[in-house]
N, C-alpha and C. Protein backbone atom coordinates (compact mmCIF):
# COMPACT_ATOMS: atom_id res chain seq x y z
N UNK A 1 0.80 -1.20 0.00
CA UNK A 1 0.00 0.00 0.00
C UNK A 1 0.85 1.27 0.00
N UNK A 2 2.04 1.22 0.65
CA UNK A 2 3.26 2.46 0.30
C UNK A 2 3.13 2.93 -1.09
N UNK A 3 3.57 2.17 -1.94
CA UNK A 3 4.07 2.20 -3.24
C UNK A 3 2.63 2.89 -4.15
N UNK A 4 1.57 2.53 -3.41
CA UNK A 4 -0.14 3.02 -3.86
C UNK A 4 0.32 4.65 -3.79
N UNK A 5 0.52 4.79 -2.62
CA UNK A 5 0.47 5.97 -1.91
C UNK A 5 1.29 6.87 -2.28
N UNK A 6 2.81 6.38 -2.77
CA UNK A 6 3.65 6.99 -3.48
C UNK A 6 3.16 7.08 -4.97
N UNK A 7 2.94 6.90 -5.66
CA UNK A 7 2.11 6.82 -7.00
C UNK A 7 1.22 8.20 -7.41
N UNK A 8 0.24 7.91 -6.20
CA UNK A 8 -0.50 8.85 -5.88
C UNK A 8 -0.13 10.12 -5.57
N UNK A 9 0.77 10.00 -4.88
CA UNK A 9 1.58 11.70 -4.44
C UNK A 9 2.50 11.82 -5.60
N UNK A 10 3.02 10.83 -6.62
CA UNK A 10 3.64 11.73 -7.78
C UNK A 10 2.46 12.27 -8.15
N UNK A 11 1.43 11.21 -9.04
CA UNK A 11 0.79 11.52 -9.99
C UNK A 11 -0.01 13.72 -9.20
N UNK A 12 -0.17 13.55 -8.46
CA UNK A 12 -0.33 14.91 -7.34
C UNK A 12 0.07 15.80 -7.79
N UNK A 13 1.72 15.55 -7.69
CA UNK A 13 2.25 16.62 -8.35
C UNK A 13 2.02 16.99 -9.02
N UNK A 14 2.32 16.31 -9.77
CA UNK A 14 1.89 16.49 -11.54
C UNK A 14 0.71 16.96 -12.00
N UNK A 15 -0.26 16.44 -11.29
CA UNK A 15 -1.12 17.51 -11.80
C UNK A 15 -1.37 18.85 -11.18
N UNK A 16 -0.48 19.28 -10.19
CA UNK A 16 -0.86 20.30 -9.11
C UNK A 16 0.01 21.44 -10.60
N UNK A 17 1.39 20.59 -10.91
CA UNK A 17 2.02 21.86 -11.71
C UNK A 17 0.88 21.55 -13.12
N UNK A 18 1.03 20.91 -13.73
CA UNK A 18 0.33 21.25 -14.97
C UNK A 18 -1.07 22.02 -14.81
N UNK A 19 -2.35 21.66 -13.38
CA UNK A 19 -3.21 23.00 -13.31
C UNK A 19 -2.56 23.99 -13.10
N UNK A 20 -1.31 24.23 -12.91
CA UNK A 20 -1.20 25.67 -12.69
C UNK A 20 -0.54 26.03 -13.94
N UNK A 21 0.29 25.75 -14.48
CA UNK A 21 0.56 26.17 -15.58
C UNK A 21 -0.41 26.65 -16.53
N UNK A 22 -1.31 25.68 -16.81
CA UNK A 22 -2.91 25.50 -17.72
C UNK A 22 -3.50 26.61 -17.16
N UNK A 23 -3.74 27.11 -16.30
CA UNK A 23 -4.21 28.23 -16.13
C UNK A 23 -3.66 29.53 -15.52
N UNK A 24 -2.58 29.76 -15.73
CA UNK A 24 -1.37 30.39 -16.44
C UNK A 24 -1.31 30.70 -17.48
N UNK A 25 -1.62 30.07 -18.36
CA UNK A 25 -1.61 30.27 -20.16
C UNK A 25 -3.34 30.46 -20.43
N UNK A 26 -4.58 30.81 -19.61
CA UNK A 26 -5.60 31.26 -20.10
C UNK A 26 -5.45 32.94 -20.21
N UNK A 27 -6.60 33.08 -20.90
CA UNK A 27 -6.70 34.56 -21.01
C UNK A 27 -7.30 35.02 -20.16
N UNK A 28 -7.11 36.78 -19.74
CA UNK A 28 -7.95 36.90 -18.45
C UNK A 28 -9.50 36.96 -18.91
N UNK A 29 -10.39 37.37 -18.48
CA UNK A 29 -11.87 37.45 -18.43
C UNK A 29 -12.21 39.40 -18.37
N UNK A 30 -11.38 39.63 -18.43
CA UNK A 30 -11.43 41.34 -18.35
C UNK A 30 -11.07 41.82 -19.97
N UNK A 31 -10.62 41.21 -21.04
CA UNK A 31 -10.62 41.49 -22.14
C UNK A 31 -11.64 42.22 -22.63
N UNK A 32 -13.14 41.10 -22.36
CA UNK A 32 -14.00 42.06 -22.98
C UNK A 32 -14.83 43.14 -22.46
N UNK A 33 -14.94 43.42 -21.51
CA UNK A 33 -15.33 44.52 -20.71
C UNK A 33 -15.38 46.11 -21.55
N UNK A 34 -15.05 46.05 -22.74
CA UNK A 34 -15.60 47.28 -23.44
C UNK A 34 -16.27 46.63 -24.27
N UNK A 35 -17.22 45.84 -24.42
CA UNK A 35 -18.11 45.70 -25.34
C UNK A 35 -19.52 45.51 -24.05
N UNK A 36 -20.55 46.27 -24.57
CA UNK A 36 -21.40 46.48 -22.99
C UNK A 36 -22.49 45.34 -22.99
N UNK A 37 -23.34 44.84 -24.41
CA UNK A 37 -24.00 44.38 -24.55
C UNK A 37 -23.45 42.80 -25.15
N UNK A 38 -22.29 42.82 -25.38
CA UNK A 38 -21.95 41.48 -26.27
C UNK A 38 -22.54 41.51 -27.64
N UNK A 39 -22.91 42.24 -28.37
CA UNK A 39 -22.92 42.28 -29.74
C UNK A 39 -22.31 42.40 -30.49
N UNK A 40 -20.73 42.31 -30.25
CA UNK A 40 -19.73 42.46 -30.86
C UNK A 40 -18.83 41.38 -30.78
N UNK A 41 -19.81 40.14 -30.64
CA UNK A 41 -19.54 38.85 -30.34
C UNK A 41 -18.74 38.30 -31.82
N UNK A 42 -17.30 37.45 -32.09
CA UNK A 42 -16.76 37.33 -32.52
C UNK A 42 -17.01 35.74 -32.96
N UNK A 43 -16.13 35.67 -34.52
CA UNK A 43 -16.13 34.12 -34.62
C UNK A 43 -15.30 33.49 -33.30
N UNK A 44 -14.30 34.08 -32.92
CA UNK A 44 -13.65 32.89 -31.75
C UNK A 44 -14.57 33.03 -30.20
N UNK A 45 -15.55 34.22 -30.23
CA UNK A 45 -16.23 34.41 -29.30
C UNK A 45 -17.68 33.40 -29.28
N UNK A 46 -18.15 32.73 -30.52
CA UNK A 46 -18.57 31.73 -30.85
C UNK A 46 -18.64 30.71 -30.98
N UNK A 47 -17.81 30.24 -30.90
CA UNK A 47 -16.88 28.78 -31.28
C UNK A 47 -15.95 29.07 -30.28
N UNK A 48 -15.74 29.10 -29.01
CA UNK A 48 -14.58 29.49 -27.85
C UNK A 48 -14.33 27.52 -27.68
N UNK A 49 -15.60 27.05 -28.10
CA UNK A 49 -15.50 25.52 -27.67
C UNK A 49 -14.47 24.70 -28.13
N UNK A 50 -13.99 25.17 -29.63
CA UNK A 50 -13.53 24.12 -30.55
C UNK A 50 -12.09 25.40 -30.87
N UNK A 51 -11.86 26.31 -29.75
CA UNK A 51 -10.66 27.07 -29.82
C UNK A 51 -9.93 26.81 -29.06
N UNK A 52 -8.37 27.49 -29.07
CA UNK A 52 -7.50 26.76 -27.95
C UNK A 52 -8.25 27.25 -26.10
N UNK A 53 -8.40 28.12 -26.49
CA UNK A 53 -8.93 28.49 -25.12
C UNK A 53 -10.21 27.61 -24.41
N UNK A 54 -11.19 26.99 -25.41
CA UNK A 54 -11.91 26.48 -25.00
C UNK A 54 -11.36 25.21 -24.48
N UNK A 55 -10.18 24.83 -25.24
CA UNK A 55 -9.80 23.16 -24.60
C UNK A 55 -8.87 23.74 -23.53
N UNK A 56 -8.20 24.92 -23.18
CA UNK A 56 -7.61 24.96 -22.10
C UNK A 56 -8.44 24.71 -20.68
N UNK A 57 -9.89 25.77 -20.81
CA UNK A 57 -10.80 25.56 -20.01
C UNK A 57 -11.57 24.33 -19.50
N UNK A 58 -11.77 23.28 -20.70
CA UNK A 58 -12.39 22.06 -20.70
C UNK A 58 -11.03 20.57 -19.46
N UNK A 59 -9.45 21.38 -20.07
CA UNK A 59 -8.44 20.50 -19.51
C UNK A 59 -8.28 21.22 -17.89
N UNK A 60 -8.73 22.00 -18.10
CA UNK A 60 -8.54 23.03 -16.48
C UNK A 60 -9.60 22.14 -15.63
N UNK A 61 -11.31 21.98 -16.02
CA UNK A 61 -12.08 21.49 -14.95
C UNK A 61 -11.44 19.93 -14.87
N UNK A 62 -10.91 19.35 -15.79
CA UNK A 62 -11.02 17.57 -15.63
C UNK A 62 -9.40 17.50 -14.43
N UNK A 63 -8.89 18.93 -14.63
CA UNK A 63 -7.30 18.49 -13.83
C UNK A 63 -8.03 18.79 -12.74
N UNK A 64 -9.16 19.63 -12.30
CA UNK A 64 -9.30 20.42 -11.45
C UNK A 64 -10.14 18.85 -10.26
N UNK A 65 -10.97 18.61 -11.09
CA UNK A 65 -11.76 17.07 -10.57
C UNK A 65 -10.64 15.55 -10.26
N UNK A 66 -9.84 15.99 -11.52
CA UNK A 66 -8.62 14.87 -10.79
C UNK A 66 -7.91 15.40 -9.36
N UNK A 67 -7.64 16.47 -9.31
CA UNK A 67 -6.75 16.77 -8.44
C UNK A 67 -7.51 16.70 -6.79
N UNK A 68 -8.62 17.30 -6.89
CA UNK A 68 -9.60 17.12 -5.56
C UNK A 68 -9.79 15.26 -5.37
N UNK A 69 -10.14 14.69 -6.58
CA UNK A 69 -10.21 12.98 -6.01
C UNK A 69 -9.43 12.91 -5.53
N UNK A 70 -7.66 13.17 -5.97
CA UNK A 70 -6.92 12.58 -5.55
C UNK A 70 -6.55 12.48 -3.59
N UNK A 71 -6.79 14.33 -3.96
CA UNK A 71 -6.89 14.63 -2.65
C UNK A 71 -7.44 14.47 -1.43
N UNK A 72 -8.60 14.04 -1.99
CA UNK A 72 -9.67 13.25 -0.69
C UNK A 72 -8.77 11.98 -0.81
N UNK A 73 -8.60 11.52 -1.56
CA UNK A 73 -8.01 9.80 -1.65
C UNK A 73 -6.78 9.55 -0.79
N UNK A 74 -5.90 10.76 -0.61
CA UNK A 74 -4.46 10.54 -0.20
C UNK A 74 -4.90 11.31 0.97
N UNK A 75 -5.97 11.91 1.51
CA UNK A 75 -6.43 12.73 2.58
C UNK A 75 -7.10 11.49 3.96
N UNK A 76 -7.10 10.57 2.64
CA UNK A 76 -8.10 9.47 3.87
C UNK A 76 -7.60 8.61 4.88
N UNK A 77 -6.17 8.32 4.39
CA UNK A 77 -5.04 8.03 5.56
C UNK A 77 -5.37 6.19 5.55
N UNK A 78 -5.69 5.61 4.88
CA UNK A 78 -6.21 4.48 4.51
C UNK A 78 -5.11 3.65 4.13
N UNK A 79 -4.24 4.50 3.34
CA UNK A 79 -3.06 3.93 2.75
C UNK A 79 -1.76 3.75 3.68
């Protein structure tokens, strides 16, 4: 069960730096703040889904859900 446990606290790491990096490299959310109504909504403001930003955001919640399992998991003292 060590070797579980050690596993677990790499894999940890690893994702502790890559969420931070990953959201490090998003854009801020204050960009658009001079457009008042959003009618000046853009093709990448449209499609944000299938842009890099949208998969940064999409890889941000799944690190974000790995990283809390893990954390309850290595939190539970089981190991």
């Amino acid at each position: 069960m060590a070797v579980l446990r050690i596993v677990l606290t790499v894999v940890f790491l690893l994702i502790s730096i890559a969420l931070t990096a990953i959201v490090l490299m998003q854009e801020g959310k204050q960009q658009g703040l001079g457009t008042i109504s959003g009618a000046a909504e853009s093709y990448w403001g449209k499609n944000k889904g299938r842009s890099m930003e949208g998969a940064l955001e999409k890889i941000t919640k799944v690190l974000a859900v790995a990283f809390m399992v893990i954390a309850l998991i290595l939190n539970m003292n089981k190991f």
